[in-house]
N, C-alpha and C. Protein backbone atom coordinates (compact mmCIF):
# COMPACT_ATOMS: atom_id res chain seq x y z
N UNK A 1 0.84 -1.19 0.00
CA UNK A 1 0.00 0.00 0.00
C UNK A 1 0.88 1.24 0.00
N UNK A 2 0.37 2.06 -0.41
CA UNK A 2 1.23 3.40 -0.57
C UNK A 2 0.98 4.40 0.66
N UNK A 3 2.08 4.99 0.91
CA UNK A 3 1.98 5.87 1.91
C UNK A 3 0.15 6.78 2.19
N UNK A 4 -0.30 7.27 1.10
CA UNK A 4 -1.18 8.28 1.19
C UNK A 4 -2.56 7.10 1.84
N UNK A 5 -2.21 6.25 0.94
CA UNK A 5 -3.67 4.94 1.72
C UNK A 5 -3.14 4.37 3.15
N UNK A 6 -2.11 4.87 3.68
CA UNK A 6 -1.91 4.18 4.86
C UNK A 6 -2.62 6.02 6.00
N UNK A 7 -1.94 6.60 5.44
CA UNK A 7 -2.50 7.90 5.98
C UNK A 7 -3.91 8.36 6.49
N UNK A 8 -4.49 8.02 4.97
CA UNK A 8 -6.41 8.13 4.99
C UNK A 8 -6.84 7.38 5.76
N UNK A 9 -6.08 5.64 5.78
CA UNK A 9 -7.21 4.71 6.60
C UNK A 9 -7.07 5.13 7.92
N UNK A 10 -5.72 5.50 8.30
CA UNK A 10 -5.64 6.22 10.05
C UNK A 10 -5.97 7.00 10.34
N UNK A 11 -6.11 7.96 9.52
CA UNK A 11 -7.45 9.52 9.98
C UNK A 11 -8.41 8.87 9.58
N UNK A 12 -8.73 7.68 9.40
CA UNK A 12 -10.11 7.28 9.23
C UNK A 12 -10.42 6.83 10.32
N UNK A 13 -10.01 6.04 11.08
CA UNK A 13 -9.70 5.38 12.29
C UNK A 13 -9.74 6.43 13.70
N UNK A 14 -8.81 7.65 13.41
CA UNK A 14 -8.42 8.54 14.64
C UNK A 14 -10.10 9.32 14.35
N UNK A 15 -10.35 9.78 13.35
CA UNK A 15 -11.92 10.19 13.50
C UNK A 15 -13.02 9.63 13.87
N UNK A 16 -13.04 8.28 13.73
CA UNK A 16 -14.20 7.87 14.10
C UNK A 16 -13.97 7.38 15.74
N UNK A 17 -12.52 7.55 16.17
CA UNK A 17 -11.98 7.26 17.93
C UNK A 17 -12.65 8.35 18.33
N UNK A 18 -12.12 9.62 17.61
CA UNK A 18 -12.65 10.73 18.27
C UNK A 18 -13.82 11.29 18.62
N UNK A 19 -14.63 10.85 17.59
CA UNK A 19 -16.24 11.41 17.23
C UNK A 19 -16.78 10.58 18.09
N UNK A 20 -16.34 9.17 18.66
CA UNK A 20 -17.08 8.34 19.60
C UNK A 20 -16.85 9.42 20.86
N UNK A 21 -15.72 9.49 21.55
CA UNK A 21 -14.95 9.90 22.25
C UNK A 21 -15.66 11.27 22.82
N UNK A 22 -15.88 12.03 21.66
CA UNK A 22 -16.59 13.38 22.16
C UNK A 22 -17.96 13.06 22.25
N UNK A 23 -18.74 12.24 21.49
CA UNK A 23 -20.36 11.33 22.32
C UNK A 23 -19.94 11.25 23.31
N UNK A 24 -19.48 10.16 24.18
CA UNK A 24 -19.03 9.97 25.12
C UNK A 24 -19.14 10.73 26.34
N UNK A 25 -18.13 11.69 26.20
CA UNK A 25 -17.56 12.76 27.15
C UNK A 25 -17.90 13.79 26.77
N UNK A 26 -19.24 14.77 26.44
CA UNK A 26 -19.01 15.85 25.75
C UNK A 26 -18.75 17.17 26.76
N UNK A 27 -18.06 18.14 26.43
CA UNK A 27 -17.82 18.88 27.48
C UNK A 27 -18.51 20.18 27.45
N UNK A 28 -19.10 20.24 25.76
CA UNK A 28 -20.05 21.42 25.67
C UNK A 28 -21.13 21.08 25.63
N UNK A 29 -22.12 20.06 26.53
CA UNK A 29 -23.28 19.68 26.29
C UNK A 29 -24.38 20.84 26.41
N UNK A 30 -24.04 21.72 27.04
CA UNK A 30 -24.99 22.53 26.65
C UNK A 30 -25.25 23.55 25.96
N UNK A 31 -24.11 23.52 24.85
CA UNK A 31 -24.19 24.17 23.87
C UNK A 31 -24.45 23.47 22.72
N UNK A 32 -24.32 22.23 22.56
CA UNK A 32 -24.83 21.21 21.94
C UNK A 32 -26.44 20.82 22.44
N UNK A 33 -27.07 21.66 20.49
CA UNK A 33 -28.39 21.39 20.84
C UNK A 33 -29.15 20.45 20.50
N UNK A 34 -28.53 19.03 20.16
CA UNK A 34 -28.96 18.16 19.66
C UNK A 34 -29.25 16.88 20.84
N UNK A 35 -29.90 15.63 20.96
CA UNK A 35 -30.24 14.81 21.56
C UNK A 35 -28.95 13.96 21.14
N UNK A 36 -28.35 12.64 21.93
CA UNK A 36 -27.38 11.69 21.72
C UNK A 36 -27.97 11.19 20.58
N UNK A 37 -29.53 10.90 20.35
CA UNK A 37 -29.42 9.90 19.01
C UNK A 37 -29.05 10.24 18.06
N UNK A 38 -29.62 11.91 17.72
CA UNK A 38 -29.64 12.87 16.22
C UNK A 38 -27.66 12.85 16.28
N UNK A 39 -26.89 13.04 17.39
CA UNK A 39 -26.04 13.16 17.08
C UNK A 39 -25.06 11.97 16.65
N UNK A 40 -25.35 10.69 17.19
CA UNK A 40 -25.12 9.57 16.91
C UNK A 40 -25.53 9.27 15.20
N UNK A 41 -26.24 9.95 15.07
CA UNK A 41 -26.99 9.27 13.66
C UNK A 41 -26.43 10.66 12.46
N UNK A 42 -25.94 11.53 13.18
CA UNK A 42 -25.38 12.63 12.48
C UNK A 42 -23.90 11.95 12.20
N UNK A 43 -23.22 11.53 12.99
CA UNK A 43 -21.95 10.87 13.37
C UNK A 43 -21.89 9.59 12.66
N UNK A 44 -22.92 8.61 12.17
CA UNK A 44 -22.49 7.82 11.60
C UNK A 44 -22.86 7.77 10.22
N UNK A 45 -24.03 8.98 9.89
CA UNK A 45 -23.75 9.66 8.25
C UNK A 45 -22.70 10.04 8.14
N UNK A 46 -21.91 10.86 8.81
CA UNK A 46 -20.51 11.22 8.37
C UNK A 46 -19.71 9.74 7.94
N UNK A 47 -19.68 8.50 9.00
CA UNK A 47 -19.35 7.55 8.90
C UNK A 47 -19.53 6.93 7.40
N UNK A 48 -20.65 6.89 6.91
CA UNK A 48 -20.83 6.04 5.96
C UNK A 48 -20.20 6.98 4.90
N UNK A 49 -20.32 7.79 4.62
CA UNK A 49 -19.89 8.99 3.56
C UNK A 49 -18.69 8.92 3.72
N UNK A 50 -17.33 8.57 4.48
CA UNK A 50 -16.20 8.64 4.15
C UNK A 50 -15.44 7.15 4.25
N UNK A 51 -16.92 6.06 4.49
CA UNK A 51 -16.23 4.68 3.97
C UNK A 51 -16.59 4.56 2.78
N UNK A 52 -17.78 4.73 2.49
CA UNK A 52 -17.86 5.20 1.23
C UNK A 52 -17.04 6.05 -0.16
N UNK A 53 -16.80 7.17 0.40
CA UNK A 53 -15.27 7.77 -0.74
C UNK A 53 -14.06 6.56 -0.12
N UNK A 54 -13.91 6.12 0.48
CA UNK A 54 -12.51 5.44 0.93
C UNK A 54 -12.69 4.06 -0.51
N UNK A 55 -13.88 3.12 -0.50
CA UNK A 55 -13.86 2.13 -1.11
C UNK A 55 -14.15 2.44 -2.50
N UNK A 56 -14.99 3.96 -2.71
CA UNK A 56 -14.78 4.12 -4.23
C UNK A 56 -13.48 4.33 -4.39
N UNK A 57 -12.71 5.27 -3.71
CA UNK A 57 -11.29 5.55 -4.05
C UNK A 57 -10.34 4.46 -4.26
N UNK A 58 -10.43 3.12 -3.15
CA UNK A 58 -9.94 2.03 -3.96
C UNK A 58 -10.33 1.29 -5.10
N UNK A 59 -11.88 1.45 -5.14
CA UNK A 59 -12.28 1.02 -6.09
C UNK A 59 -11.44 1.30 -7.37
N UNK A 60 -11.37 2.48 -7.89
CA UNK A 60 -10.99 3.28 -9.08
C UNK A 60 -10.06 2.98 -9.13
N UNK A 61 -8.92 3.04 -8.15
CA UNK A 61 -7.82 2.94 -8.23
C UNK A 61 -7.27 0.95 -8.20
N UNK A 62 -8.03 -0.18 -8.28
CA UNK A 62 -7.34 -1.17 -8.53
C UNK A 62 -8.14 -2.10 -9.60
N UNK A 63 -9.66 -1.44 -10.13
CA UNK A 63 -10.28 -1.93 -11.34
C UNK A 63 -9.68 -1.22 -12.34
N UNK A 64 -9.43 -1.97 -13.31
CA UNK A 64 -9.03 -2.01 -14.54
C UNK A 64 -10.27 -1.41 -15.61
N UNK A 65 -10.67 -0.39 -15.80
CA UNK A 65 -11.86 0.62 -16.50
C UNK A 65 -12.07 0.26 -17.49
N UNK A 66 -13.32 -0.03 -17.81
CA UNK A 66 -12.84 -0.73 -19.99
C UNK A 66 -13.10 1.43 -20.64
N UNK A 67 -12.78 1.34 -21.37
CA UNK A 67 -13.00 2.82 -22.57
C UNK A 67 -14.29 3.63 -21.91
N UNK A 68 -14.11 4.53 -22.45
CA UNK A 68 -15.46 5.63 -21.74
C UNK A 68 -16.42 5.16 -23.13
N UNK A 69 -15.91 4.96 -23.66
CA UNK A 69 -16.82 4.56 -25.00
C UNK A 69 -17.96 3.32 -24.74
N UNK A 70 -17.36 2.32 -24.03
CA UNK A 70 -17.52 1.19 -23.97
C UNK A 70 -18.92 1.50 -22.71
N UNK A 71 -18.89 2.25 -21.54
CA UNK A 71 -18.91 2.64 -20.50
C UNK A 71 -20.38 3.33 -20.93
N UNK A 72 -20.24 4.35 -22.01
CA UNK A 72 -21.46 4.91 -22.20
C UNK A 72 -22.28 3.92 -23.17
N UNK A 73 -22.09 3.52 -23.88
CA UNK A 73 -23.34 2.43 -24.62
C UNK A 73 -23.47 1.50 -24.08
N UNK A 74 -22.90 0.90 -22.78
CA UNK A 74 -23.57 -0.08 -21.80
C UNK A 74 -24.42 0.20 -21.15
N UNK A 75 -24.11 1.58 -20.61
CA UNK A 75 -25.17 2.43 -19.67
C UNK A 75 -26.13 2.95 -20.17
N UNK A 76 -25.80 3.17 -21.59
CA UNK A 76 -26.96 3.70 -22.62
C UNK A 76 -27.95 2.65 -22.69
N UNK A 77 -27.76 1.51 -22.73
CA UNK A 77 -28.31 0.24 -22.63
C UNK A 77 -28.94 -0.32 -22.15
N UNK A 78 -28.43 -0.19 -20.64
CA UNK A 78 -29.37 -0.77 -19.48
C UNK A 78 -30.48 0.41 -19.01
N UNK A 79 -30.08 1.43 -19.60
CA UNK A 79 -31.06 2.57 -19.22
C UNK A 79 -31.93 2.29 -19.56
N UNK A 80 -32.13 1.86 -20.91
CA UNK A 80 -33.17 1.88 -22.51
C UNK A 80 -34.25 0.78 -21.93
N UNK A 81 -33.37 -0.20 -21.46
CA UNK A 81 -33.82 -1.61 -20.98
C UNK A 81 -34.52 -1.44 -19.85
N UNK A 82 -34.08 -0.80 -19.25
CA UNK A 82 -34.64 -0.25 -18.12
C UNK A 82 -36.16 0.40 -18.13
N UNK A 83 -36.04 1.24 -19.38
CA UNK A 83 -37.45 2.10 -19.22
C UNK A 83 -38.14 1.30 -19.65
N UNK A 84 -37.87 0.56 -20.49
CA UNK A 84 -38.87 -0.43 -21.30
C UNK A 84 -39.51 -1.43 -20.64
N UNK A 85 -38.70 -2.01 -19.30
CA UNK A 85 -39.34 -2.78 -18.51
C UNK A 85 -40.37 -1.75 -17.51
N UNK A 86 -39.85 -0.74 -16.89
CA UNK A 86 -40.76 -0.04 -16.35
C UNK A 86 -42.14 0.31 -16.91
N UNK A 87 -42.54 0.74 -18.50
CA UNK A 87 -43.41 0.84 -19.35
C UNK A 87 -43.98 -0.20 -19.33
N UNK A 88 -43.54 -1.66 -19.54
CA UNK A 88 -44.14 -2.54 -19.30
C UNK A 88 -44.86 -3.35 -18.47
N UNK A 89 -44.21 -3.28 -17.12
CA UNK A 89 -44.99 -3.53 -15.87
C UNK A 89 -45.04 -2.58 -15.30
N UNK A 90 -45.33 -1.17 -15.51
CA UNK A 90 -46.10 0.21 -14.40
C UNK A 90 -46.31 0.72 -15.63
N UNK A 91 -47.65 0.56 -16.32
CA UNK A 91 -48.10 0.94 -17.19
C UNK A 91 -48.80 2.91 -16.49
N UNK A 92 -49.14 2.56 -15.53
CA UNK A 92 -49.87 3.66 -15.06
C UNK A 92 -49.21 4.22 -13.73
N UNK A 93 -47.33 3.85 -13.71
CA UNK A 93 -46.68 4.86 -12.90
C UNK A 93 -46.99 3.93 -11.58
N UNK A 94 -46.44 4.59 -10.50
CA UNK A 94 -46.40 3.58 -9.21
C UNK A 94 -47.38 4.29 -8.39
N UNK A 95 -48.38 4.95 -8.68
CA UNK A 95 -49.84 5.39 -7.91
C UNK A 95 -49.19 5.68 -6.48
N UNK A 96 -48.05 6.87 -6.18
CA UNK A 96 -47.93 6.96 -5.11
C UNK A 96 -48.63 8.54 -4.83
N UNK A 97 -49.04 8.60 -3.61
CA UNK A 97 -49.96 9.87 -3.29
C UNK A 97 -49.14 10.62 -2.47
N UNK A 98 -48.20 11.68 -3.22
CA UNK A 98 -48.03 12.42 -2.43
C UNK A 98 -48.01 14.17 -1.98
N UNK A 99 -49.70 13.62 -1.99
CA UNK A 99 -49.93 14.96 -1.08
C UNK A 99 -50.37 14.38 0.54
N UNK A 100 -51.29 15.25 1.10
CA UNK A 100 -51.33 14.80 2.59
C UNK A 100 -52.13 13.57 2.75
N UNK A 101 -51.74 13.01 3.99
CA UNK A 101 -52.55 11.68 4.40
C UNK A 101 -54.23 11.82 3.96
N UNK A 102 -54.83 11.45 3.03
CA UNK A 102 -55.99 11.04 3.57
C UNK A 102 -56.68 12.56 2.38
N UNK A 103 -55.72 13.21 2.16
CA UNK A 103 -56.29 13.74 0.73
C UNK A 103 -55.98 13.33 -0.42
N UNK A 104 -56.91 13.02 -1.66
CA UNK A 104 -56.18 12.61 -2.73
C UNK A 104 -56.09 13.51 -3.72
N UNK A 105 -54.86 13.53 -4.53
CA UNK A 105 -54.54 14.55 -5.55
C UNK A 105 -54.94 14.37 -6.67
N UNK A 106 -55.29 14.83 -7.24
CA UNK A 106 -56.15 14.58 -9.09
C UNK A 106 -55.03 14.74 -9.54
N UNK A 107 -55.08 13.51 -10.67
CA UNK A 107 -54.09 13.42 -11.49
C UNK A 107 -54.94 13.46 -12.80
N UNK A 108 -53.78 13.42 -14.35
CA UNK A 108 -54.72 13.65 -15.51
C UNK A 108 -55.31 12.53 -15.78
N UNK A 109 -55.28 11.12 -15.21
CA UNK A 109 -56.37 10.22 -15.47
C UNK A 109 -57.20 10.15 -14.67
N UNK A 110 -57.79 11.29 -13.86
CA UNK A 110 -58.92 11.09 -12.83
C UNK A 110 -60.09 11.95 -13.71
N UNK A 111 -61.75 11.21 -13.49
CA UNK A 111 -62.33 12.07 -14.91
C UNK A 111 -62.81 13.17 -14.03
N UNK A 112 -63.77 13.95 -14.38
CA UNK A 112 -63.87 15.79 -14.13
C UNK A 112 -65.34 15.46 -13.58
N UNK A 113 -65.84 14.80 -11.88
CA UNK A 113 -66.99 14.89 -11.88
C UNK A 113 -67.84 15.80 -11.58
């Protein structure tokens, strides 16, 4: 491994020691206006978002990429394939209602009574 990936994974490591660490022990709790869970759950979105760039970043860096060429008419592909199956089984869209509970929204296939 190269120096810079030995670097990232240990500030990956010393941040998430720390961010426990200050849960833990916080010393400005009352300037901290959040509850332990919101901040726990604030703390481990950060979490996922920088294991996340960590494994794309290896990602990229040890797959072998085919052509950008290659890359866009595959994706062009499964897109196409994609809508076509959606057209085919949700002929009439996924009937989700979202306006408020318990009101329903007129859509253009509702008739004009």
């Amino acid at each position: 491994m190269e120096t810079l990936s030995w670097i990232l994974i240990i500030s990956t490591i010393i941040f998430a020691a720390l961010g426990i660490w200050g849960i833990r022990y916080p010393r400005s709790a009352k300037d901290w206006n959040k509850d332990r869970a919101e901040t726990m759950s604030l703390f481990f979105s950060m979490m996922i978002f920088l294991v996340f760039f960590l494994l794309m970043w290896y990602v990229v860096g040890v797959i072998d990429w085919p052509d950008s060429m290659d890359l866009i008419i595959w994706s062009s592909i499964i897109i196409f394939l994609s809508l076509i199956l959606a057209a085919i089984f949700l002929p009439k869209g996924t009937m989700m209602n979202w306006g408020k509970k318990g009101k329903k929204v007129k859509t253009a296939d509702d008739d004009d009574d």
